[in-house]
Protein backbone atom coordinates (compact mmCIF):
# COMPACT_ATOMS: atom_id res chain seq x y z
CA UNK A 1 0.00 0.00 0.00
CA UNK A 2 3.28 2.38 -0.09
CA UNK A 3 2.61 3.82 -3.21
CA UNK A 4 -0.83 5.53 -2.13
CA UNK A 5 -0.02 6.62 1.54
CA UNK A 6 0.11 4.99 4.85
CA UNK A 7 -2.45 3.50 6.05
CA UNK A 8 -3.51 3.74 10.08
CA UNK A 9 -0.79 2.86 12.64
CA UNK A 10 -3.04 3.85 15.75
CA UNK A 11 -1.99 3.19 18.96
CA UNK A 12 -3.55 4.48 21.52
CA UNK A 13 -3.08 5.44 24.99
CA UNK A 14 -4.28 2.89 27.56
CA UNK A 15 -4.18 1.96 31.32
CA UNK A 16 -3.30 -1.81 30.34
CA UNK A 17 0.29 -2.63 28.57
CA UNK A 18 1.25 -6.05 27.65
CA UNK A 19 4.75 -5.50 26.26
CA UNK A 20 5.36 -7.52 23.32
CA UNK A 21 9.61 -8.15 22.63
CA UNK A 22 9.40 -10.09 19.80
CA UNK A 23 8.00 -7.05 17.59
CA UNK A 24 9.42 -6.89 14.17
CA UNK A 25 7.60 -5.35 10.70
CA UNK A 26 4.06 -3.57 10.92
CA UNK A 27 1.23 -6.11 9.51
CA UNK A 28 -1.13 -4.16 7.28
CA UNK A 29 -5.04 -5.25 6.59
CA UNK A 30 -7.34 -4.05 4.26
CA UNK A 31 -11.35 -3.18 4.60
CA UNK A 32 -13.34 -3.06 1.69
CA UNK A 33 -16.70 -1.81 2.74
CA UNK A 34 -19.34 -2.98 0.22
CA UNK A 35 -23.01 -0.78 0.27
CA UNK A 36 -24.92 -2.06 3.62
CA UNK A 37 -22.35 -3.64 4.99
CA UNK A 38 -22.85 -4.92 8.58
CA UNK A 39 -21.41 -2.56 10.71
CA UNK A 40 -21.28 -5.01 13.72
CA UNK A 41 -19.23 -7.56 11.64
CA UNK A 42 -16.58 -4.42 10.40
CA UNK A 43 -15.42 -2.93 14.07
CA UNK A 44 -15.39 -6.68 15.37
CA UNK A 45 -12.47 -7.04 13.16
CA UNK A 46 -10.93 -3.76 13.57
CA UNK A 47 -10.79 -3.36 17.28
CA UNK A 48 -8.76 -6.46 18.15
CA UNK A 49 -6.33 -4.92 15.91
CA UNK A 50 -6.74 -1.30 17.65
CA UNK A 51 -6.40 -2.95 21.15
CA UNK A 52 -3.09 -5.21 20.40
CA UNK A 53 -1.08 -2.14 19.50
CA UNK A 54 -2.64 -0.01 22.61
CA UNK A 55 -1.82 -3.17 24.94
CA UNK A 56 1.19 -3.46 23.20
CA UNK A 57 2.20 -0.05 22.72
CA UNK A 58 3.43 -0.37 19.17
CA UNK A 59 2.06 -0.53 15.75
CA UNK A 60 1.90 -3.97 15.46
CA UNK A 61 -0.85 -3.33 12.75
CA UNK A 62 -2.07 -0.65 10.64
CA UNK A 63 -5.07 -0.60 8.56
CA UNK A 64 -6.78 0.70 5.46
CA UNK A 65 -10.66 1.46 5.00
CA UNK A 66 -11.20 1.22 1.77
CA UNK A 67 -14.39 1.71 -0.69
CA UNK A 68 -14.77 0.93 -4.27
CA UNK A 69 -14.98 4.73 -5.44
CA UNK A 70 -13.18 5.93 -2.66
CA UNK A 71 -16.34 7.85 -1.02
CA UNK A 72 -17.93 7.39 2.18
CA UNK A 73 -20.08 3.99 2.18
CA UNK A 74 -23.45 3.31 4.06
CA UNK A 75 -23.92 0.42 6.38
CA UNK A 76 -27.19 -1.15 7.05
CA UNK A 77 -27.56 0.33 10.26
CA UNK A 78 -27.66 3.92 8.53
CA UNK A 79 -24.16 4.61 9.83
CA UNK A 80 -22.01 6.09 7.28
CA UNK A 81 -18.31 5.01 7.45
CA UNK A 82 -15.43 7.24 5.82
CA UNK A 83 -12.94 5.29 3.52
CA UNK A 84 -9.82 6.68 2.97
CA UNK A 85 -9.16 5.69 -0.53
CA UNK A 86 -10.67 4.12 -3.29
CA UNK A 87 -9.69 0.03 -3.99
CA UNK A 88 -7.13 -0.63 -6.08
CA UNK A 89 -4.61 -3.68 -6.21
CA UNK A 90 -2.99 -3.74 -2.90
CA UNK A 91 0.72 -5.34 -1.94
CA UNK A 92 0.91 -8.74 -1.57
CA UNK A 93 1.58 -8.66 2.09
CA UNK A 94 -2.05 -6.75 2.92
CA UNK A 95 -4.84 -8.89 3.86
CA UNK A 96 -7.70 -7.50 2.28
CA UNK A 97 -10.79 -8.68 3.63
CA UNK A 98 -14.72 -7.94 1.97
CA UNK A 99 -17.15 -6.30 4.37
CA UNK A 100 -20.60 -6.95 3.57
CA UNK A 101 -24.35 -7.46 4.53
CA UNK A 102 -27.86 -8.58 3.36
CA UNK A 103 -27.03 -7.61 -0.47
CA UNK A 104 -23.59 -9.47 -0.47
CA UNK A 105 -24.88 -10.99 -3.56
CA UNK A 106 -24.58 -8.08 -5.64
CA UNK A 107 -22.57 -5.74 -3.21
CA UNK A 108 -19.66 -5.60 -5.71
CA UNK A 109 -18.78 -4.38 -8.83
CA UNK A 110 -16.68 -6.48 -11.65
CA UNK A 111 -13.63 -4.42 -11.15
CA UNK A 112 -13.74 -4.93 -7.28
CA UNK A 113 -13.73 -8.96 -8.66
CA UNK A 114 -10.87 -8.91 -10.74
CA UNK A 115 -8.50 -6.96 -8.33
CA UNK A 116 -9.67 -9.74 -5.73
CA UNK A 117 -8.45 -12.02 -8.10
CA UNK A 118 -5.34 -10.30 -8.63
CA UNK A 119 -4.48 -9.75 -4.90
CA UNK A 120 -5.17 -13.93 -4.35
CA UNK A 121 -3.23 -14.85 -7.40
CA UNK A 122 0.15 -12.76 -5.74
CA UNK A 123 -0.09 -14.44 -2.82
CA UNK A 124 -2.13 -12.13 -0.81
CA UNK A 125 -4.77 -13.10 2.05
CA UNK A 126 -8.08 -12.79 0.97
CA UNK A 127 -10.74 -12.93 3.50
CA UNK A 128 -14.72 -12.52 3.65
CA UNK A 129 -16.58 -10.99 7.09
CA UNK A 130 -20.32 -11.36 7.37
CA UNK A 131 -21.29 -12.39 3.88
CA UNK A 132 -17.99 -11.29 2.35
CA UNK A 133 -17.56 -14.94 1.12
CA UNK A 134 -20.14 -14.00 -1.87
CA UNK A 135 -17.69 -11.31 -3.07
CA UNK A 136 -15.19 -13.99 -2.89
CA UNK A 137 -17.39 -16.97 -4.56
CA UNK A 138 -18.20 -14.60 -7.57
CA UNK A 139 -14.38 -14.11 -7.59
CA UNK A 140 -13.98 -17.78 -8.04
CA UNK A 141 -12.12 -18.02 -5.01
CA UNK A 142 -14.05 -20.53 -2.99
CA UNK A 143 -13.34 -23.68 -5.28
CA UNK A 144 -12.14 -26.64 -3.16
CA UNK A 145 -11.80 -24.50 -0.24
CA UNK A 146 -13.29 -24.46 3.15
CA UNK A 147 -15.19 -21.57 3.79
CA UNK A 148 -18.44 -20.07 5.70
CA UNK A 149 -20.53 -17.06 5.54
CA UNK A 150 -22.99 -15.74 8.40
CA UNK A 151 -25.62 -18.46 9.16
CA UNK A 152 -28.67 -16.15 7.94
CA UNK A 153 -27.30 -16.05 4.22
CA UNK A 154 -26.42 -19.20 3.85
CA UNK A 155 -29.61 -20.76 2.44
CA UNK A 156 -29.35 -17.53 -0.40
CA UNK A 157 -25.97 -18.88 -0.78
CA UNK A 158 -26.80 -22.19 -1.43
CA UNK A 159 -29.17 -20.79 -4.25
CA UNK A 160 -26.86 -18.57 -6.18
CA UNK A 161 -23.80 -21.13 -5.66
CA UNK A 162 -24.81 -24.80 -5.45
CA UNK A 163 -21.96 -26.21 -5.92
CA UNK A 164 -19.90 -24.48 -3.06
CA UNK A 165 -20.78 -25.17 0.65
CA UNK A 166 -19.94 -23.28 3.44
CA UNK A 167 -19.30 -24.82 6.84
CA UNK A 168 -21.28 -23.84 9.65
CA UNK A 169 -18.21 -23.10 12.10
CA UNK A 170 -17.69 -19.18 13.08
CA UNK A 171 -14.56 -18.77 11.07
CA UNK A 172 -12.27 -20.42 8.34
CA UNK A 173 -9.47 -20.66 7.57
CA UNK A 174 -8.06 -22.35 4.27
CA UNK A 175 -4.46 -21.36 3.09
CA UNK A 176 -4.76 -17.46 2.05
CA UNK A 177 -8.41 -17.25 2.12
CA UNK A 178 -9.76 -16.53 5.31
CA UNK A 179 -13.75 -16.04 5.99
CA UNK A 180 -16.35 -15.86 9.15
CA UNK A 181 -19.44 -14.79 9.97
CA UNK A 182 -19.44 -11.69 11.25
CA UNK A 183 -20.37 -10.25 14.94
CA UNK A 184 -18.45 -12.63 17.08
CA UNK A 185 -17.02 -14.80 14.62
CA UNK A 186 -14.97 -11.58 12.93
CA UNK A 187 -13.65 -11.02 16.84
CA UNK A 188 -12.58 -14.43 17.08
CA UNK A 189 -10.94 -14.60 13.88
CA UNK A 190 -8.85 -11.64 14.50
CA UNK A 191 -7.93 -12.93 18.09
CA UNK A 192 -6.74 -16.50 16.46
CA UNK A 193 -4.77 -14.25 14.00
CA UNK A 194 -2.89 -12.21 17.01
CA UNK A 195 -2.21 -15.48 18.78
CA UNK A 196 -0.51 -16.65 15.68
CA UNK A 197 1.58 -13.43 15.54
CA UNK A 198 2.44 -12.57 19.12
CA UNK A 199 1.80 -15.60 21.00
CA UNK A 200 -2.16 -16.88 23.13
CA UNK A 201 -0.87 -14.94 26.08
CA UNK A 202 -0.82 -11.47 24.55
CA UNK A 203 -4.11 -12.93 22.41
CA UNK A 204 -6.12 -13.41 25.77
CA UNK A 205 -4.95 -9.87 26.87
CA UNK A 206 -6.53 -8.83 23.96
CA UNK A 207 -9.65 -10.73 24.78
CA UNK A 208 -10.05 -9.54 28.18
CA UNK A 209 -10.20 -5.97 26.87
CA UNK A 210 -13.07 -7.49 24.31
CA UNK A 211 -14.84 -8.28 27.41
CA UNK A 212 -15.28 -12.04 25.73
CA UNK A 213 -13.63 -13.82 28.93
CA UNK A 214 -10.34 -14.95 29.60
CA UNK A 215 -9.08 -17.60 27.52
CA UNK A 216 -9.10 -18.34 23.37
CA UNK A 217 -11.74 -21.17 23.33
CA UNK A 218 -14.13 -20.23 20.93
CA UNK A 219 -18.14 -21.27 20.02
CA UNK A 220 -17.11 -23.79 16.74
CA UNK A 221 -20.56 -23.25 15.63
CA UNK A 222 -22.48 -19.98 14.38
CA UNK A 223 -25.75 -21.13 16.07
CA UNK A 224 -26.13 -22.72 19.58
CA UNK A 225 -27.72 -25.79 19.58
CA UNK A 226 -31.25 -26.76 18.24
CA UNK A 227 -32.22 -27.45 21.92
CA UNK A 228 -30.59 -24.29 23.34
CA UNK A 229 -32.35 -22.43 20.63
CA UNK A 230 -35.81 -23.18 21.67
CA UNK A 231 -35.17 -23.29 25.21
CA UNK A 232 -35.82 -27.10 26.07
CA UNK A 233 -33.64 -29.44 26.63
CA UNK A 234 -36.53 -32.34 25.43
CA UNK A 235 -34.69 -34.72 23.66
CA UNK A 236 -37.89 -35.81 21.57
CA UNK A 237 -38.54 -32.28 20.87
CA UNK A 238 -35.08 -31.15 19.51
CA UNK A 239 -35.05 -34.78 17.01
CA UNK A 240 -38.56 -33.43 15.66
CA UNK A 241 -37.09 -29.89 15.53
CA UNK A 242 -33.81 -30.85 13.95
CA UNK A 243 -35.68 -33.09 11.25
CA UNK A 244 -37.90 -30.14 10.56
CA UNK A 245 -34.98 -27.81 9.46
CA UNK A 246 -33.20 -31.06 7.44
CA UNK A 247 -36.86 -30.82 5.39
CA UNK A 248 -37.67 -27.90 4.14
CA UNK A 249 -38.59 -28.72 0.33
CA UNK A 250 -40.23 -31.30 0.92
CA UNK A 251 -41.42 -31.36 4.41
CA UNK A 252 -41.74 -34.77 6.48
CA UNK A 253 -45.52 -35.61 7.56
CA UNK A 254 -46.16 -35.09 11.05
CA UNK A 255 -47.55 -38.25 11.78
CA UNK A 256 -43.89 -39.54 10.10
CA UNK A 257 -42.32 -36.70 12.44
CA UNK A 258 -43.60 -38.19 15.74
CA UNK A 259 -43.22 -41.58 14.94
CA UNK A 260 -39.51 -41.45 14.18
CA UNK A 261 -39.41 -39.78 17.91
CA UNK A 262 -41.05 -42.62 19.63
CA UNK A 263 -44.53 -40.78 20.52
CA UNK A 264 -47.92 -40.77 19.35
CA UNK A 265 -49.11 -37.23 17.16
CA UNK A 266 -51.32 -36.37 19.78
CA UNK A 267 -47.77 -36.51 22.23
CA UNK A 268 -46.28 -34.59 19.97
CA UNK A 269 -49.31 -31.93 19.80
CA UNK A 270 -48.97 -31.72 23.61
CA UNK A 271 -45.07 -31.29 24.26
CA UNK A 272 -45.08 -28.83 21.39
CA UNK A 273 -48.05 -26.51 23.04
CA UNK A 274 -46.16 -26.86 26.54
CA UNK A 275 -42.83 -26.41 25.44
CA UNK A 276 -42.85 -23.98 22.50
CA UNK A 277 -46.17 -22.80 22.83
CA UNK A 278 -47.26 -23.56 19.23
CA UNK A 279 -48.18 -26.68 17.15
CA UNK A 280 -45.87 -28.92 15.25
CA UNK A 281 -47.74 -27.57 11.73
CA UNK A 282 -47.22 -24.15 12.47
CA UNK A 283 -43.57 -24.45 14.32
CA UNK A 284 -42.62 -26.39 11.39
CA UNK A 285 -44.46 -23.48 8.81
CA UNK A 286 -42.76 -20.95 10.34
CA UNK A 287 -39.37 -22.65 9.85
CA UNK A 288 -40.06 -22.55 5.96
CA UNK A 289 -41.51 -19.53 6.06
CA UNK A 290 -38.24 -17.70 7.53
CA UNK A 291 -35.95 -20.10 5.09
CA UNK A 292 -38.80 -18.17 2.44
CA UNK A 293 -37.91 -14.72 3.64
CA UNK A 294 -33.86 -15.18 3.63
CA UNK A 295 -34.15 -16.55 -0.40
CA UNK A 296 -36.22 -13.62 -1.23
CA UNK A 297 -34.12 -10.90 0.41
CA UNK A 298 -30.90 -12.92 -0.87
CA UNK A 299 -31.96 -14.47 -3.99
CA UNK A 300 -33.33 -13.57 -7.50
CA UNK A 301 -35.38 -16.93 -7.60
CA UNK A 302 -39.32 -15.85 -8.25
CA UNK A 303 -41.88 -16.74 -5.95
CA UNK A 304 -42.98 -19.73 -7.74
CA UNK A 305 -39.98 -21.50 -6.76
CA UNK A 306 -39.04 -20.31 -3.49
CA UNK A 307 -42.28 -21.77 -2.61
CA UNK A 308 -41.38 -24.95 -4.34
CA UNK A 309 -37.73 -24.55 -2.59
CA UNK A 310 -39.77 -23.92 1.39
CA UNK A 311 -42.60 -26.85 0.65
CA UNK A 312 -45.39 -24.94 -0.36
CA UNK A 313 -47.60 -26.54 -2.74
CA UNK A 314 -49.19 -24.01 -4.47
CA UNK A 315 -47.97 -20.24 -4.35
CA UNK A 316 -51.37 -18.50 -3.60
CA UNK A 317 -51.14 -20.37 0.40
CA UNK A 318 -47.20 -19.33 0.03
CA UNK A 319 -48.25 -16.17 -0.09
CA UNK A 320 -51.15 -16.34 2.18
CA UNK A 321 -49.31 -17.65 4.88
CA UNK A 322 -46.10 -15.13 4.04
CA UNK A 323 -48.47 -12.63 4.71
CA UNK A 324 -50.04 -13.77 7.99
CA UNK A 325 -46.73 -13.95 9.07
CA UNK A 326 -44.52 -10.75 7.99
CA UNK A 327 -47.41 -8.33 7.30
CA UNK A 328 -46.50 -8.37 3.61
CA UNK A 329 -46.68 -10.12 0.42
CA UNK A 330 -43.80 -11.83 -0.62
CA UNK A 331 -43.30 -9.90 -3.90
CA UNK A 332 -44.20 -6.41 -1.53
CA UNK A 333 -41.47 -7.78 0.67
CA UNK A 334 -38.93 -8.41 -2.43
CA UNK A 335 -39.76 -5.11 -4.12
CA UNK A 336 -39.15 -2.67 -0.61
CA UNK A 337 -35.90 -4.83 -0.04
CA UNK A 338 -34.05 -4.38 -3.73
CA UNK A 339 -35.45 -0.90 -4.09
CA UNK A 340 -33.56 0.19 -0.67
């Protein structure tokens, strides 16, 4: 990045020092912020960088903000976010990562592509936060390699790139290409990246000041576990729950559904109202309704077949049901989330 200016070597005062001997060149990253990019996902990457060189008291890395004309870019939370230059191809020693959100799909431009492509071809890291890893698939730089996006985008993924699948771990890593899912999973990427650099001592330092706990284990999975997710630790329940979300397109009969769980319907009817406060037909409804939602926001599939894809049999109940649910059509839903 030398021939277009310095990028940021902040380090800032602090009331904490971990002194760090074995210091030797600067390590420089690269943000590419993409139109509604998740602003949660962006400073969960940037602060662990911030708070090893204020712990550390030296500019152990610097960073670049970067857009793809060089103007200020808006995330999805309506926070606009100064770059300081436009993207162009970096040095092989920057790792550039792609900041994204909801519109990953389309976030970025051809050029923006092919100087991806350039950067991975030299040798450069290449890495995806939130739902970066679309920039990258479009890039054709998730062949044969392990990857993962956030958890919400994955099913849109799976649409627009069958034949790639992302994990469903927090981060990945997989030779120069480096990806996660944003929030939590962008902190604990960085924090596995300054315990490769400076040792897990200075990296739990680091975590402390994140407030995250002491220590580097991390959650391997995006999403806590069926049963943690609706709160009961039945294990009848969470089988019926987890087949449920294994068949979506073409969804398992109930009566099929309880039997596999060693219960009667009617047991099933019951748990379901105590436990989850709903029945199995709508609990199970509601799952393909949501998957529904995240392939029309993330998707260009028409109705038709993402009610095909969620296991609705005709698209006139899709929609009914859609609506019953979100307060909107699906194509009213489609047509306020691409015109935004």
């Amino acid at each position: 990045m030398s021939e277009h200016g310095n990028s940021a070597s902040i380090v800032p005062a602090g009331a904490f020092h971990f002194p760090v001997e074995r210091y030797g060149q600067t390590r420089k990253y690269a943000f590419l912020l993409l139109p509604d990019f998740t602003l949660l996902a962006f400073s969960s990457a940037v602060d662990p960088l911030r708070i090893a060189n204020q712990l550390a008291q030296k500019p152990l890395y610097q960073w670049d903000i970067l857009s793809e004309s060089g103007a200020p870019v808006l995330s999805s939370s309506g926070v606009e976010i100064s770059a300081r230059r436009a993207l162009t191809l970096l040095d092989a020693d920057v790792n550039l990562f792609v900041c994204s959100g909801n519109n990953g799909r389309t976030a970025a431009s051809a050029q923006t592509l092919a100087v991806l492509r350039k950067h991975s071809r030299m040798g450069g890291v290449t890495g995806g936060i939130c739902t970066g890893a679309m920039t990258l698939a479009r890039a054709g730089l998730l062949e044969n390699r392990t990857f993962t996006l956030h958890w919400e985008n994955q099913p849109a993924f799976a649409e627009g790139f069958p034949d790639l699948v992302p994990t469903q771990s927090i981060f990945e890593r997989d030779g120069n290409i480096l990806t996660c899912g944003g929030g939590a999973g962008a902190t604990e990427m960085m924090l596995q990246i300054i315990a490769q650099d400076y040792g897990d001592d200075f990296a739990i330092a680091v975590s402390d000041m994140c407030l995250r706990g002491s220590g580097l284990e991390h959650r391997p999975l995006q999403q806590s576990s069926i049963a943690a997710a609706i709160q009961t630790r039945n294990p009848r329940i969470v089988q019926i729950v987890r087949e449920m979300y294994e068949n979506i397109e073409d969804p398992t009969p109930l009566e099929q559904l309880a039997h596999s769980a060693g219960m009667s319907r009617r047991q099933m009817e019951r748990y379901f109202k105590q436990k989850l406060g709903e029945t199995p037909l709508a609990f199970y409804r509601n799952i393909r309704l949501d998957r529904a939602r995240s392939l029309l926001g993330g998707t260009d599939m028409n109705v038709i077949e993402i009610a095909t894809a969620c296991g609705f049999g005709s698209s006139s109940a899709f929609a009914q049901y859609y609506r019953a649910r979100f307060g909107a059509s699906p194509a009213a839903y489609r047509k306020t989330t691409f015109s935004e």
